[in-house]
C-alpha atoms as a PDB file:
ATOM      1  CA  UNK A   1      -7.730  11.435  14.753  1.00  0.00           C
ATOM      2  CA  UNK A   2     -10.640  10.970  12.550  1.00  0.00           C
ATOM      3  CA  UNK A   3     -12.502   7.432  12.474  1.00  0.00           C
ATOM      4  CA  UNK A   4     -10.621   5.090   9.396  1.00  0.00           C
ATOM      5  CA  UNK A   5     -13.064   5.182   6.261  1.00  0.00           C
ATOM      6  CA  UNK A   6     -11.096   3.766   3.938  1.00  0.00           C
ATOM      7  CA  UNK A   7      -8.410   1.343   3.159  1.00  0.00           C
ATOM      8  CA  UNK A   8      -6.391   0.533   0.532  1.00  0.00           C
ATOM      9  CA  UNK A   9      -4.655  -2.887   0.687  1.00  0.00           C
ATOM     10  CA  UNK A  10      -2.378  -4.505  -1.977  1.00  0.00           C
ATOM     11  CA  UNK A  11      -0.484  -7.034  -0.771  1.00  0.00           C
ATOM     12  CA  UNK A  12       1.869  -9.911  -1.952  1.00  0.00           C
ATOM     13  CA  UNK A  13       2.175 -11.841   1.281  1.00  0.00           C
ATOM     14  CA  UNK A  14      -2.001 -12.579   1.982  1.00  0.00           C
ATOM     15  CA  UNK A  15      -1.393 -14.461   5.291  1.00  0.00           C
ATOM     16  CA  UNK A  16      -4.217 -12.807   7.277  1.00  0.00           C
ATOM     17  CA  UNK A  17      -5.244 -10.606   4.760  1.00  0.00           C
ATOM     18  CA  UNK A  18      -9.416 -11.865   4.492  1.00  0.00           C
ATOM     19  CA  UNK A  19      -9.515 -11.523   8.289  1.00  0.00           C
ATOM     20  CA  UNK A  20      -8.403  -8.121   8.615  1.00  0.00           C
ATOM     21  CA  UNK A  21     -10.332  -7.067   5.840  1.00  0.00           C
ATOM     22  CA  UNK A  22     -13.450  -8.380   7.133  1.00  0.00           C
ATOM     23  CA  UNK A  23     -12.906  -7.118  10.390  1.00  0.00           C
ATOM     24  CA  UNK A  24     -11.898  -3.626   8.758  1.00  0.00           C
ATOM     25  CA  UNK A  25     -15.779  -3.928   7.007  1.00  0.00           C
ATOM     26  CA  UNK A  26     -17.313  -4.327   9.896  1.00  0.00           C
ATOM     27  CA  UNK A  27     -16.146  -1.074  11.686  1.00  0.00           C
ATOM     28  CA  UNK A  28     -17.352   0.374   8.187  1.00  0.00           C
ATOM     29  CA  UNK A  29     -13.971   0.829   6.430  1.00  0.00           C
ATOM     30  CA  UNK A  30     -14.646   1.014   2.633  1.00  0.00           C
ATOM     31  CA  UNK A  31     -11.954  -1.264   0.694  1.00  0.00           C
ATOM     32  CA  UNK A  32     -10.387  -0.537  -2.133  1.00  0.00           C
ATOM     33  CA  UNK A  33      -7.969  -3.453  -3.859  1.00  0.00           C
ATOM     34  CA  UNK A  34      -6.093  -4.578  -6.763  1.00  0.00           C
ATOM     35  CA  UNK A  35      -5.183  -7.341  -8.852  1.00  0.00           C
ATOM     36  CA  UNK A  36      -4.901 -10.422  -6.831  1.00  0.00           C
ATOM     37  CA  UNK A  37      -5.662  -8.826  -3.990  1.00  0.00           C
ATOM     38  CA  UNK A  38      -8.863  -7.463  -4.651  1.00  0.00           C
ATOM     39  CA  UNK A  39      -9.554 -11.306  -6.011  1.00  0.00           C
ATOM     40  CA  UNK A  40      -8.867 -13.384  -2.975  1.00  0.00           C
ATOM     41  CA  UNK A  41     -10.538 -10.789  -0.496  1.00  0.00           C
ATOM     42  CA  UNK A  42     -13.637 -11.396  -2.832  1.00  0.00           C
ATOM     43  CA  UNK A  43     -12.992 -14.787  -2.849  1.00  0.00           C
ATOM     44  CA  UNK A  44     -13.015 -14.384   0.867  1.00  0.00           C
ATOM     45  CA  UNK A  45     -16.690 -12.272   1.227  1.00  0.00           C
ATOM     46  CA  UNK A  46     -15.117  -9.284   1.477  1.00  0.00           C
ATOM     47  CA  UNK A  47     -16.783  -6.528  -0.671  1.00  0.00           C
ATOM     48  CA  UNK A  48     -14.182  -5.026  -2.605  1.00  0.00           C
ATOM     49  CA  UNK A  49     -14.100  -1.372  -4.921  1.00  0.00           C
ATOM     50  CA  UNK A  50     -11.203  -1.771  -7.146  1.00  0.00           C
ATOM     51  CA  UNK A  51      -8.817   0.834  -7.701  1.00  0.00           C
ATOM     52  CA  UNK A  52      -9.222   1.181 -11.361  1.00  0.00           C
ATOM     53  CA  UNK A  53     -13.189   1.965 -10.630  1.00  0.00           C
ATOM     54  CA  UNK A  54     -12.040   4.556  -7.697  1.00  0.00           C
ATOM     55  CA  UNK A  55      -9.810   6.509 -10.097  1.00  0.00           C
ATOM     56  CA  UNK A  56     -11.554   6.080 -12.866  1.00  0.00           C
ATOM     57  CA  UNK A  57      -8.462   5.043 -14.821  1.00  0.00           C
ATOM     58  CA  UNK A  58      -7.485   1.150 -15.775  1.00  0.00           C
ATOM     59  CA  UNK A  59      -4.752  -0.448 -14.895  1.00  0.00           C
ATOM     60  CA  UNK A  60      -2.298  -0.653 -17.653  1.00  0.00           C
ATOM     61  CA  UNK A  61       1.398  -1.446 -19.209  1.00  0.00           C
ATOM     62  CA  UNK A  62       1.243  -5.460 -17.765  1.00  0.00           C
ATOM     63  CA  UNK A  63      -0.152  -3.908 -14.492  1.00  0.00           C
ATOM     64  CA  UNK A  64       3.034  -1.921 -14.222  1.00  0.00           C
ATOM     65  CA  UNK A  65       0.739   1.230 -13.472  1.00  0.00           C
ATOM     66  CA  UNK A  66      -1.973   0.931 -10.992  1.00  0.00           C
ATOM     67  CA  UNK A  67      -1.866   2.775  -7.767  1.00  0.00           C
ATOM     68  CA  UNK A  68       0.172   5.850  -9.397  1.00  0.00           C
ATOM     69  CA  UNK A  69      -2.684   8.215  -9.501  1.00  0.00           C
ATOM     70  CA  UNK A  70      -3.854  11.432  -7.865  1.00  0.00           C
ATOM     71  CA  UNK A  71      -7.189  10.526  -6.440  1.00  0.00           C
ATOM     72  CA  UNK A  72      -4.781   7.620  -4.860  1.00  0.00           C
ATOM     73  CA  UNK A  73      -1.834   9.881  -3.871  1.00  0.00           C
ATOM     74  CA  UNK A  74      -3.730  12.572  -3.080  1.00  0.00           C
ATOM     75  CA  UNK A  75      -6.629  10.922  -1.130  1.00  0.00           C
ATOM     76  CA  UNK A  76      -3.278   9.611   1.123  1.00  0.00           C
ATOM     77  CA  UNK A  77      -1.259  12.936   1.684  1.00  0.00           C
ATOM     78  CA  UNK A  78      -3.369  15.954   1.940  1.00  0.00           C
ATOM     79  CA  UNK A  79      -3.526  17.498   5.111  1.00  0.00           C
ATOM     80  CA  UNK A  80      -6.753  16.888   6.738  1.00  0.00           C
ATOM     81  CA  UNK A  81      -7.014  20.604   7.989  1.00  0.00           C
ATOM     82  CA  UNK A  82      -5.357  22.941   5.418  1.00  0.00           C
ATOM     83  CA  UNK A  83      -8.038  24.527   4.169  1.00  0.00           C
ATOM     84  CA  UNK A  84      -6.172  24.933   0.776  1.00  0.00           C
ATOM     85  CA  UNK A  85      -5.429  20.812   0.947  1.00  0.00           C
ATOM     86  CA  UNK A  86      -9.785  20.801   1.742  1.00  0.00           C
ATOM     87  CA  UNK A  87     -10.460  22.774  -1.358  1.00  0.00           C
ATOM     88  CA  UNK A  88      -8.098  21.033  -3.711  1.00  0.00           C
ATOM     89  CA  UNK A  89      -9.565  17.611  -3.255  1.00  0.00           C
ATOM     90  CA  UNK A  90     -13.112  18.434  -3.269  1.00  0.00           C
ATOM     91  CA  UNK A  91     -12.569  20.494  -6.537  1.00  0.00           C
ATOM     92  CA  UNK A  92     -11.092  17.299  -7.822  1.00  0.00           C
ATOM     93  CA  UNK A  93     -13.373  15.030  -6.248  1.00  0.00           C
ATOM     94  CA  UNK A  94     -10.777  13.294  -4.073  1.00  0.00           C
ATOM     95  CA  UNK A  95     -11.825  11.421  -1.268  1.00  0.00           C
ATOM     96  CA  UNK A  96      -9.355  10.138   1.774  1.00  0.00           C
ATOM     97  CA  UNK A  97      -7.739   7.281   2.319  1.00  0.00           C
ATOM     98  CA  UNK A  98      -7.032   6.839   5.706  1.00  0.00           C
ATOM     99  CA  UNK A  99      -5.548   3.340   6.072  1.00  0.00           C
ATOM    100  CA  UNK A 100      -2.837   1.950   3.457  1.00  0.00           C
ATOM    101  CA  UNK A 101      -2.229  -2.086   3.952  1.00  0.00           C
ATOM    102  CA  UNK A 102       0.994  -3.265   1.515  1.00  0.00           C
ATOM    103  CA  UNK A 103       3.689  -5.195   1.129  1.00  0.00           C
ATOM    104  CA  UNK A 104       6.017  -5.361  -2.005  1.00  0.00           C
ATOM    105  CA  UNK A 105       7.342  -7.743  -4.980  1.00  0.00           C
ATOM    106  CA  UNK A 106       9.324 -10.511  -3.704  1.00  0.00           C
ATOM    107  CA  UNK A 107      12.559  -9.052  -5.291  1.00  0.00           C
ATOM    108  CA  UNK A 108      14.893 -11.157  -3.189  1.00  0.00           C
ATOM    109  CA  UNK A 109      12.902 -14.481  -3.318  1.00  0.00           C
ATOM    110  CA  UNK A 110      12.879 -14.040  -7.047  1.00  0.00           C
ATOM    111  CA  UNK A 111      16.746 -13.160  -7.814  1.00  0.00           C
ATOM    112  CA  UNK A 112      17.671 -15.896  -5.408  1.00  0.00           C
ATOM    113  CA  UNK A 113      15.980 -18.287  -8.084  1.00  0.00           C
ATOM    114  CA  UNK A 114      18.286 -20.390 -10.217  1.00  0.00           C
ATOM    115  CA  UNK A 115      18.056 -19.253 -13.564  1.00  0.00           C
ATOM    116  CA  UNK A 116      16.974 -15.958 -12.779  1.00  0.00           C
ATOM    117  CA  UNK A 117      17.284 -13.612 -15.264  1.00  0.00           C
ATOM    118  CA  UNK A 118      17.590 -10.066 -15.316  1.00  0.00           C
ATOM    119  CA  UNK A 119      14.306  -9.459 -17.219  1.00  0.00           C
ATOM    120  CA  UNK A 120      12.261 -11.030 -14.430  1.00  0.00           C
ATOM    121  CA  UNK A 121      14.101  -9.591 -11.575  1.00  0.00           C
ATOM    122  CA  UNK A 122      13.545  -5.876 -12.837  1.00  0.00           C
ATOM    123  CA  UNK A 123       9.724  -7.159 -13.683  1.00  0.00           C
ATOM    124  CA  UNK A 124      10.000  -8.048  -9.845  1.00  0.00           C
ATOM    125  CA  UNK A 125      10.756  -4.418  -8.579  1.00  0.00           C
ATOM    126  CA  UNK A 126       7.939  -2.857  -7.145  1.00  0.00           C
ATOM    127  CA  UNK A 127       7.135   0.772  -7.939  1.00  0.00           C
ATOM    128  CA  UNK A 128       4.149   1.615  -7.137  1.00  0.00           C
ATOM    129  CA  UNK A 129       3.991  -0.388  -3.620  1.00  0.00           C
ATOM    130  CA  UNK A 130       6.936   1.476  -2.178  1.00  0.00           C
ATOM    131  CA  UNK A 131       5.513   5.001  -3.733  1.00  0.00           C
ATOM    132  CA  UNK A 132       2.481   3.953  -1.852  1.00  0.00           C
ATOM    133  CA  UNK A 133       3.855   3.598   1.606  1.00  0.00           C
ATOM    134  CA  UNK A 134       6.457   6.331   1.941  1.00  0.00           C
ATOM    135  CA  UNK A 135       2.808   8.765   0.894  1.00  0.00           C
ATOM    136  CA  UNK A 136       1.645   7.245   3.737  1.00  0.00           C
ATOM    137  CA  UNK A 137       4.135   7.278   6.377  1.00  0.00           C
ATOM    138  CA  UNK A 138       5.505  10.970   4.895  1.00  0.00           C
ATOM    139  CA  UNK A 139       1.657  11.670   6.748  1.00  0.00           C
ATOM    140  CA  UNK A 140       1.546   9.458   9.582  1.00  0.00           C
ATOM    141  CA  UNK A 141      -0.488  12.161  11.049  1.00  0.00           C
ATOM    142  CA  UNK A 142      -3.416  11.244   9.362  1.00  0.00           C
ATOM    143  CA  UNK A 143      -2.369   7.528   7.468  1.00  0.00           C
ATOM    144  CA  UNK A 144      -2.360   4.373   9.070  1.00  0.00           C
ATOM    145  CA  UNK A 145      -0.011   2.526   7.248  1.00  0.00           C
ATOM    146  CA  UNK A 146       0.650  -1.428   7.554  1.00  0.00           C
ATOM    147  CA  UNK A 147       3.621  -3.808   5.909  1.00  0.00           C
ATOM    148  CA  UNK A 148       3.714  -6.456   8.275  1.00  0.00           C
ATOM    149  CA  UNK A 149       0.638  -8.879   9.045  1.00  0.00           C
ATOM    150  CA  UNK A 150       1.951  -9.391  12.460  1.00  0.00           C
ATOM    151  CA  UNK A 151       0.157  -6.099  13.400  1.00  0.00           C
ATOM    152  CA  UNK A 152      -3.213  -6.352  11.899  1.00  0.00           C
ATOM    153  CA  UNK A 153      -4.317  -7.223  15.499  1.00  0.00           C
ATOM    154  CA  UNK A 154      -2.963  -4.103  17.265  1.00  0.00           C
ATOM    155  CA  UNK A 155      -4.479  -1.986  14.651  1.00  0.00           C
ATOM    156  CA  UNK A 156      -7.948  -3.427  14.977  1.00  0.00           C
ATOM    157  CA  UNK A 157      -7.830  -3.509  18.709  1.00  0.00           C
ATOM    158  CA  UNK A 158      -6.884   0.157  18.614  1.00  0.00           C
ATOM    159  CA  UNK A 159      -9.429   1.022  16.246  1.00  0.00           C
ATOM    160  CA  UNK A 160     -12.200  -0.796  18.353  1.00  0.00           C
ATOM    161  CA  UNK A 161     -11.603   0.655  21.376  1.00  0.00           C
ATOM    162  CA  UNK A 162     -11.136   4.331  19.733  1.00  0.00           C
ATOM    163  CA  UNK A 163     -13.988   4.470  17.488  1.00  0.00           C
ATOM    164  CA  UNK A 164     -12.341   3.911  14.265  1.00  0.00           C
ATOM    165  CA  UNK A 165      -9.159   5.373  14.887  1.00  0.00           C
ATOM    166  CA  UNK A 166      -5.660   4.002  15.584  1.00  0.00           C
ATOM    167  CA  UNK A 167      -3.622   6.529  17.817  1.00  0.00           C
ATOM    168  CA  UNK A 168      -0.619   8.883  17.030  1.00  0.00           C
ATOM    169  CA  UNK A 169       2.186   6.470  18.463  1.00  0.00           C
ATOM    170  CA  UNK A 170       1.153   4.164  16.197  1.00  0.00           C
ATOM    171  CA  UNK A 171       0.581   5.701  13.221  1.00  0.00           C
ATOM    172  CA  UNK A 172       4.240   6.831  13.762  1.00  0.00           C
ATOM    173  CA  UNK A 173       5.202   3.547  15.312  1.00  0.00           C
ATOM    174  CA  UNK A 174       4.483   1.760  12.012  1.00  0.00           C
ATOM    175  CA  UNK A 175       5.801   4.639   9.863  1.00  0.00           C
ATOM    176  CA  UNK A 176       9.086   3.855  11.247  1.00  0.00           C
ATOM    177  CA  UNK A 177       8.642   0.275   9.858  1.00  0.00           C
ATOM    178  CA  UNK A 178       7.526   1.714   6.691  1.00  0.00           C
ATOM    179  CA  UNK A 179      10.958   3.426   6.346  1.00  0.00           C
ATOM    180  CA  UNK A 180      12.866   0.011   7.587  1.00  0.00           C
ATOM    181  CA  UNK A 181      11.499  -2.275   5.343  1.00  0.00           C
ATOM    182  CA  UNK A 182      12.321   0.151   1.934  1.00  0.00           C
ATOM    183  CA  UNK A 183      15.586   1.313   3.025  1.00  0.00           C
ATOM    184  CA  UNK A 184      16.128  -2.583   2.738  1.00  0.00           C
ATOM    185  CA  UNK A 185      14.454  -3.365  -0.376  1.00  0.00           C
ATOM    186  CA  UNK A 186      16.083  -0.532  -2.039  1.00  0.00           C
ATOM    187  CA  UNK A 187      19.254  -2.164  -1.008  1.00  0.00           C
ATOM    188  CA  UNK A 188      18.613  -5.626  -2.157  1.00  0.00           C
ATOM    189  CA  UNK A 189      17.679  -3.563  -5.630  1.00  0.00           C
ATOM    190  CA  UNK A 190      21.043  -2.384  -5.328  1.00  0.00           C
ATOM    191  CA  UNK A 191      23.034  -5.243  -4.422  1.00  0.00           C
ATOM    192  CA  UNK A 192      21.836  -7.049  -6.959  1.00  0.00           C
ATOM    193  CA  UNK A 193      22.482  -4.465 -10.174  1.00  0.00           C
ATOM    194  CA  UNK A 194      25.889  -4.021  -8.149  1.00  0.00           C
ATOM    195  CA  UNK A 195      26.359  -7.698  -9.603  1.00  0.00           C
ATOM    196  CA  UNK A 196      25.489  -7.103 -12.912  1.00  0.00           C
ATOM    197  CA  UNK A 197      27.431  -5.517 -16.009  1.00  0.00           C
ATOM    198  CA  UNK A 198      26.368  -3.251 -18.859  1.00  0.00           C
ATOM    199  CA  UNK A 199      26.837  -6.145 -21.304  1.00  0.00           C
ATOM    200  CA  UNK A 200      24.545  -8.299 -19.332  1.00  0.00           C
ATOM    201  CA  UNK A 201      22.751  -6.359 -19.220  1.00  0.00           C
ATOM    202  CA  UNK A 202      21.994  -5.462 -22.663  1.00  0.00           C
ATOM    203  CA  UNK A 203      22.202  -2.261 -22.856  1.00  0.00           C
END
């Protein structure tokens, strides 16, 4: 496995978040960030390249299209020796990313709110967050992907004592989790339109 040169993190829970980062910097991982993210790891010291300035595209629609771009899905799922996958992304000046740090829209937290209406709770489902990670654990052969803060420190103790890299088993390890935690939040999507009717709905 090839030495982690950059990271992507966009996350809604920021427990930990500056600490990793910085840590991520100084084994020479290039960040890349949005939104309030990229703000508090700033706020925090942490150089930052936001996505907008990576892709050369802005965010847009209320921030309801950010991450949904090829040099962003493509930098994540190529295959890092197809020679065909090589080509592609230098012809369209795609770089990797090699380490995807995210955790989604508090759809549950917010539906759970009295008064909640169904307006804010579909403003609340995440689309590009979830696109992000299954990219990423789909190629768990190459992607490091992280949802849950609790293993920042096994990442960075794998990638110190390997150079940069984090290992196979763990790449697939927290692919696994990847696949958990969406299966769930589609659910809770579910459950909740389950409750609804078309004339609450509006429609």
């Amino acid at each position: 496995m090839s030495k982690v040169e950059r990271a992507l993190i966009s996350v809604t829970d920021k427990a930990g978040i500056v600490e990793f980062a910085k840590k991520l910097q100084e084994l020479g991982v290039e960040i890349l960030s949005t939104g309030g993210t990229a703000r508090v790891l700033k706020e925090g010291g942490v150089s930052v390249k936001e996505v907008s300035e990576h892709t050369g595209f802005p965010e847009m629609l209320d921030g309801r299209v950010k991450t949904l771009h090829p040099k962003i899905h493509g930098g994540i799922l190529y295959i890092r020796e197809n020679q065909e996958h090589l080509r592609q992304v230098k012809e369209n000046g795609i770089t990797p990313i090699d380490l995807l740090v995210v955790n989604l829209y508090a759809f549950e937290k917010t539906v759970a709110r009295e008064g909640c209406t169904l307006d804010e709770a579909i403003e609340n489902i995440d689309i590009g967050g979830p696109t992000l990670l299954r990219s990423s654990a789909k190629n768990f052969k190459y992607v490091t992907v992280v949802v849950d803060p609790a293993d920042y420190g096994r990442v960075l103790q794998e990638m110190g004592e390997r150079g940069g890299s984090t290992s196979l088993a763990t790449r697939f390890y927290l692919a696994r989790k990847v696949f958990d935690l969406t299966n769930r939040y589609d659910a809770a999507i579910y459950r909740y339109l389950e409750g609804q009717t078309v004339e609450e709905t509006g429609v």
